[in-house]
Structures are given as structure tokens and as C-alpha cells.
Protein backbone atom coordinates (compact mmCIF):
# COMPACT_ATOMS: atom_id res chain seq x y z
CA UNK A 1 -26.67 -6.63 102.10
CA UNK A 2 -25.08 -6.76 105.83
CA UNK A 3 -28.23 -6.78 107.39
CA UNK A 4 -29.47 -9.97 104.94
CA UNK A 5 -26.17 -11.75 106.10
CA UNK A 6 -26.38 -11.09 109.75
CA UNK A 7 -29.85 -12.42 109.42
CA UNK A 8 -28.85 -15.63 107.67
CA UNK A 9 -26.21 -16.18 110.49
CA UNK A 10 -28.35 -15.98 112.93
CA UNK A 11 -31.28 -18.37 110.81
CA UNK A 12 -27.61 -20.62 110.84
CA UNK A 13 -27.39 -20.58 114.20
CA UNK A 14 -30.50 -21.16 115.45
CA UNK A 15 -31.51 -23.83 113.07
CA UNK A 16 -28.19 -25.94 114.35
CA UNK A 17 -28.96 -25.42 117.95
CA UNK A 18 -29.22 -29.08 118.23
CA UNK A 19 -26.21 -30.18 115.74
CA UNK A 20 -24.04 -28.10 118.22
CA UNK A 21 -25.40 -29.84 121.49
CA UNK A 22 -24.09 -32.92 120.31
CA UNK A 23 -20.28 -33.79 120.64
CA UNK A 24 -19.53 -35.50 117.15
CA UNK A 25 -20.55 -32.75 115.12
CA UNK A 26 -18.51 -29.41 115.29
CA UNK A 27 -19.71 -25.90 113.55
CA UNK A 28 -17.82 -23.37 112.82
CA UNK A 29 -18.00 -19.30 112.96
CA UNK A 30 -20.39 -18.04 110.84
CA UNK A 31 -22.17 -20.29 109.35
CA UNK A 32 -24.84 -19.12 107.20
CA UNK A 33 -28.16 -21.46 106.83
CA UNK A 34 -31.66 -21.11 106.17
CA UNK A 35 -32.69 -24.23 108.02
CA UNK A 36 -32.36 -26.67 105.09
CA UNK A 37 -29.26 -28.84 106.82
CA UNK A 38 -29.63 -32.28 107.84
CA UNK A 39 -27.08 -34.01 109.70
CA UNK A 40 -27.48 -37.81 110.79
CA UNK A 41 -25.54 -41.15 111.31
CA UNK A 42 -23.33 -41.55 114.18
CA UNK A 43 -19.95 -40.84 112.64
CA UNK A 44 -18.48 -37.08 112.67
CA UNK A 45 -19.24 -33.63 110.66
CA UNK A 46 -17.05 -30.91 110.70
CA UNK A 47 -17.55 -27.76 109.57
CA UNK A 48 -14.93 -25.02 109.37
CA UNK A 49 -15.89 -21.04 109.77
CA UNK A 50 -17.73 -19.34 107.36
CA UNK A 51 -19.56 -22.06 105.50
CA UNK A 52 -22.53 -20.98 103.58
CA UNK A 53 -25.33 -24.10 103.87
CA UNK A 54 -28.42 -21.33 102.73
CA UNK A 55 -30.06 -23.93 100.51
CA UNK A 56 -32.83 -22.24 97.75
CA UNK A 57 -34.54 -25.61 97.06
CA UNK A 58 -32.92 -29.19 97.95
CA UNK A 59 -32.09 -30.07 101.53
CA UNK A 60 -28.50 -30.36 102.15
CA UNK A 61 -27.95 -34.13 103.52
CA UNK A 62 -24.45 -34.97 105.62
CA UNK A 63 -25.26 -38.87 106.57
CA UNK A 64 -22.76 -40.98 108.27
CA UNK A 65 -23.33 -44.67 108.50
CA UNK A 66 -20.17 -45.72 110.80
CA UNK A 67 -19.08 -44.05 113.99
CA UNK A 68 -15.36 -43.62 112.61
CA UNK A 69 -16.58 -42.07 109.60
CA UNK A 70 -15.81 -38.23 109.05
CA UNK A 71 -17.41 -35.52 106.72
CA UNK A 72 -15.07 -32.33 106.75
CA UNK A 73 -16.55 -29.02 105.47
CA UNK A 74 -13.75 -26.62 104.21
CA UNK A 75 -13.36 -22.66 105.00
CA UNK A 76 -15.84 -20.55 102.82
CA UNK A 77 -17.43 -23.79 101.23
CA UNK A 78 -20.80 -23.25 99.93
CA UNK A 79 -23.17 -26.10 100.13
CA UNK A 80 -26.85 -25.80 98.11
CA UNK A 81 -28.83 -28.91 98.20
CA UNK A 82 -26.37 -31.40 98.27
CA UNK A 83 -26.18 -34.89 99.95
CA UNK A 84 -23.10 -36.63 101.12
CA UNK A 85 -22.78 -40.05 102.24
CA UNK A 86 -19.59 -40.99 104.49
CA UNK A 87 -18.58 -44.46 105.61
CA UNK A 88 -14.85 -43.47 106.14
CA UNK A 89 -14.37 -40.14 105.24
CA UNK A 90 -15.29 -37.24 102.68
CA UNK A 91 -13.40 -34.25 102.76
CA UNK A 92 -14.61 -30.75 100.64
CA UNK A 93 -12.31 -28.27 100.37
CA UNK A 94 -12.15 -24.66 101.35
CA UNK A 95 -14.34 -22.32 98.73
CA UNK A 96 -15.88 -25.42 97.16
CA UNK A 97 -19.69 -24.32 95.95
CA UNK A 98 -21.52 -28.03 95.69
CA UNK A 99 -25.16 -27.78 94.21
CA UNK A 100 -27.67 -30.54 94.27
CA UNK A 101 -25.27 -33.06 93.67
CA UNK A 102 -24.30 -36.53 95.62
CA UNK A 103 -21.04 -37.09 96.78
CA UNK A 104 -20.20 -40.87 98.44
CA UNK A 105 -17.68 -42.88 99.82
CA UNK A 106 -19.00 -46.14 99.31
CA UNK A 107 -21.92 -48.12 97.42
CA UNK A 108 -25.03 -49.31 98.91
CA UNK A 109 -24.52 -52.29 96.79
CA UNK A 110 -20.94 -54.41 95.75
CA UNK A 111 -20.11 -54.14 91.81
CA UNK A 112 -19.45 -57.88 91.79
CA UNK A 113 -22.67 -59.65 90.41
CA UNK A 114 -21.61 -62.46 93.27
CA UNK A 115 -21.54 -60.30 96.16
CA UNK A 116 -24.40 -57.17 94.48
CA UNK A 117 -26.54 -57.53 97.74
CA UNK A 118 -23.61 -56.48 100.11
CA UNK A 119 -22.85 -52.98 100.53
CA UNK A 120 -19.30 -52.05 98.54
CA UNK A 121 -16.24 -50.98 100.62
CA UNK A 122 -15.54 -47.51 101.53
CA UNK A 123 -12.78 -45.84 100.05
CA UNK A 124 -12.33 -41.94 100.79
CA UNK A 125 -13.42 -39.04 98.62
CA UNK A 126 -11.34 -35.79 98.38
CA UNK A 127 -12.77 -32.54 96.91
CA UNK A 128 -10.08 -30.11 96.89
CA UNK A 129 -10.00 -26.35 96.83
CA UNK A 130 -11.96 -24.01 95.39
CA UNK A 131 -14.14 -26.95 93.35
CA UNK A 132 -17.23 -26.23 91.39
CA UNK A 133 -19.65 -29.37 91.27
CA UNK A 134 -23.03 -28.23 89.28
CA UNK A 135 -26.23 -30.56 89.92
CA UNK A 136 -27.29 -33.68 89.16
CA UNK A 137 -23.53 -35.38 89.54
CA UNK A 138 -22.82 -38.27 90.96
CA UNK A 139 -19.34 -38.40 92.90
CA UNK A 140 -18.36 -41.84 93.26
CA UNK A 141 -16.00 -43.79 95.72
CA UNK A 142 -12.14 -43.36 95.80
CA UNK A 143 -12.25 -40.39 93.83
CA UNK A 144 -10.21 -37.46 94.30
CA UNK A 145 -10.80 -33.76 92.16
CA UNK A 146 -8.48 -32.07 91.35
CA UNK A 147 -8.12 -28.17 92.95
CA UNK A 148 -10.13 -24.94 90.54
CA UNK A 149 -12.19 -28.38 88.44
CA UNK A 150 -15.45 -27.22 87.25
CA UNK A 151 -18.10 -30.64 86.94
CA UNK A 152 -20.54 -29.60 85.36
CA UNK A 153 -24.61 -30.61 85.33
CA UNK A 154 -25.74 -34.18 85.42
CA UNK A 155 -22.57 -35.69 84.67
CA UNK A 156 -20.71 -38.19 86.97
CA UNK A 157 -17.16 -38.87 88.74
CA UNK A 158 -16.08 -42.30 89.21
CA UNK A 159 -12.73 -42.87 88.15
CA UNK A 160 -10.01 -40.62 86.51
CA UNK A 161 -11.33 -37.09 87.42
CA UNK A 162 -10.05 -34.38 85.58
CA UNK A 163 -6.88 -32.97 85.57
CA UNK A 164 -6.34 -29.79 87.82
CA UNK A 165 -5.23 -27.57 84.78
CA UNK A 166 -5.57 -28.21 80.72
CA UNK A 167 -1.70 -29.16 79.11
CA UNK A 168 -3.13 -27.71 76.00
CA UNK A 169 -4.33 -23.96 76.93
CA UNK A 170 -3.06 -23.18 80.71
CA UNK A 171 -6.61 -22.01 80.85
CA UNK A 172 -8.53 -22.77 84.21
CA UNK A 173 -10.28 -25.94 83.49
CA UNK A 174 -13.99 -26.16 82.79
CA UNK A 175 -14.38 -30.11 81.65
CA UNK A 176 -17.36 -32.02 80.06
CA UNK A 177 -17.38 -35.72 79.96
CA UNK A 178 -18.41 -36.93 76.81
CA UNK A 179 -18.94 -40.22 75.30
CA UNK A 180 -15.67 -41.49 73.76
CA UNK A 181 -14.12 -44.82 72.03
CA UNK A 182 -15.34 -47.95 72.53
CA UNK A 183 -13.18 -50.84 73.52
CA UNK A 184 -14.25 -54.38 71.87
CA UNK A 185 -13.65 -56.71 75.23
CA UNK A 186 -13.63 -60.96 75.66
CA UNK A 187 -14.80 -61.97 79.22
CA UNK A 188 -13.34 -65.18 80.93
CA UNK A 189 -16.77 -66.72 80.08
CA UNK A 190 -15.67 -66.51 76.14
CA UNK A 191 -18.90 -63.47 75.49
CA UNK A 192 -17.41 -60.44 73.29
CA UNK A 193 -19.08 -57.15 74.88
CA UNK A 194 -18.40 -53.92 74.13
CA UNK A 195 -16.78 -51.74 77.24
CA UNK A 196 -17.64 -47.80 76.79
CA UNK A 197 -15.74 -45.33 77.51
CA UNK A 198 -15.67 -41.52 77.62
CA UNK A 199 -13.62 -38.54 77.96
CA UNK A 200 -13.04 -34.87 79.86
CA UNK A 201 -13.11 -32.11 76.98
CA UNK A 202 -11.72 -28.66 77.87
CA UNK A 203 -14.38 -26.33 76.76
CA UNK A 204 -11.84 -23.99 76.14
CA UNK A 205 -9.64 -25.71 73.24
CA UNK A 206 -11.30 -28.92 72.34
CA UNK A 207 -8.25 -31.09 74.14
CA UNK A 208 -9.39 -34.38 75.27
CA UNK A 209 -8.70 -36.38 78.40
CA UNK A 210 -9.33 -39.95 78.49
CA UNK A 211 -11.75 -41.44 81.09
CA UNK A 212 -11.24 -44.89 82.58
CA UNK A 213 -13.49 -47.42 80.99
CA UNK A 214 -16.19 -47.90 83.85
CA UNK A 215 -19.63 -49.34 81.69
CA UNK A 216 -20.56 -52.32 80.27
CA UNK A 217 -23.30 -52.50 76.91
């Protein structure tokens, strides 16, 4: 297996010959790549040694849209066909494995039906240590998860991540978001809607974690 990992450090290098000519973006020891990494925008992209961006199918995407934004790649992170969009800043943490997944620090459109044509404001995203994030999830603006959380497939993060550890069996969390009560809501225009909501479940013991209420029906 050495001689498969000396190769993919050297497909790593070569493929980022011209990420590492320019000044904003800064790569690390060691990086391990295949030649599926795309880095654009005109903000900066960090990434610290050892980070494994070998991608099997999906591209991985890094886009910045603002000069002072900042994506920040921990130590040992593994990246496989994600895409993540910085305005301000994103930061994954060291021995993170992201999958085909989307991670963003703002909207390309504001919630507010008055202003839905203007892009939403940037608020930072923080993926701490050691974070599994399976594909087909959505990681919203302003959110911050929680160090050893397992996300699992085509689910998303938008507000209330889950909790670091489960109170119930000390176990280390693996959470699935799940539909949960309803709320029965009046708007200031006088219409009754119904607000869902959802919750984390720890696959482990069945203990539930409340999710903000976040959609509309």
C-alpha cells in the first residue's frame, strides 16, 4: 500500500501545481489527490498537511465569492466529492471525512419573501473534529457541529445541530433527523399554518433531540 500512497501524493502534487503558484491558496504536506479538486473565487483556501482530496466520483468544489472569505482544511481531513461555498469563512476540522455533501456560509437567495432575489448574509460555518458528514447533506449557514457527530445520508443541517455526545447512553453519537411534532402557528397576516419540525434520534437508544422549527406547510 506505500507505493499506492506515494503515488497519490505525487497525482496531489502535480494536479495542484497551479493552486500552489497562486498566493491566496496554501497546501499543505502531503496532500493526497487524484486530480478531482477545484479551487476558485478570489477569497482564501487553506489546507493543512496530510489532507486526503482522492475523490472516487464527484469533484471536490472549494468556491469563494469574496476576497476576505476563508475555507480552512483541517490536519488528516478527508474530502470525497464535496463542495463548499465560503463568503466569510468555513472551517473543517482535523480528521473530518466529508462525502458528496454541500457545506455553505451563506444563501444565494434571502429567506425574506421581500428581499428573496438578494443573496442572504454570510454567517460562518464550523465543522469540528473528527466529523463524519455522509452524502447528499446540506450544511446550512451559521451552523456549527459538534466534535465525533456522525450526519448521515441526504439529511440536512440548518439550525440546532446535534449535540457532541448523547445524555442518555454516553455512546459516541450517530444521529438521524427525523420528522417530529408539528407546531399549529398564526402569522401577523391572521393565516393559521402549520410550522414542522423534526428531531436528532440517537441510533443507539432511541433518545430524541429537538430540532429548531425551520419549514413552513
Amino acid at each position: 500500500m506505500d507505493w499506492k500512497r506515494t503515488a497519490a501524493r505525487g497525482l496531489g502534487w502535480v494536479t495542484t501545481l497551479p493552486y500552489r503558484a497562486q498566493t491566496r491558496i496554501s497546501i499543505g504536506p502531503r496532500l493526497l489527490g487524484n486530480g478531482r479538486l477545484r479551487i476558485s473565487g478570489p477569497g482564501r483556501v487553506v489546507f493543512e498537511a496530510d489532507v486526503n482530496a482522492w475523490s472516487h466520483a464527484e469533484v471536490n468544489r472549494l468556491i469563494t465569492t469574496r476576497p476576505e472569505a476563508l475555507i480552512h482544511i483541517g490536519r488528516h481531513a478527508r474530502l470525497n466529492g464535496c463542495t463548499i461555498i465560503a463568503a466569510e469563512r468555513v472551517d473543517v476540522g482535523a480528521d473530518c471525512v466529508l462525502g458528496s455533501c454541500e457545506v455553505r456560509d451563506h444563501l444565494p437567495y434571502s429567506e425574506s419573501p421581500a428581499d428573496r432575489r438578494h443573496p442572504g448574509p454570510a454567517q460562518p460555518v464550523v465543522i469540528e473534529d473528527n466529523v463524519w458528514i455522509g452524502g447528499q447533506v446540506s450544511v446550512l449557514p451559521g451552523v456549527r457541529i459538534g466534535r465525533d457527530t456522525v450526519v448521515g445520508i441526504s439529511g440536512s443541517v440548518k439550525t440546532n445541530p446535534p449535540p457532541p455526545t448523547c445524555d442518555q447512553c454516553k455512546h459516541m453519537p450517530r444521529w438521524e433527523r427525523i420528522n417530529g411534532p408539528d407546531q399549529s402557528v398564526r402569522l401577523e397576516d391572521g393565516r393559521d399554518v402549520i410550522r414542522r419540525g423534526q428531531v436528532w434520534v440517537c441510533t443507539h437508544c432511541g433518545h430524541q433531540v429537538p430540532v429548531s422549527f425551520e419549514a413552513w406547510t
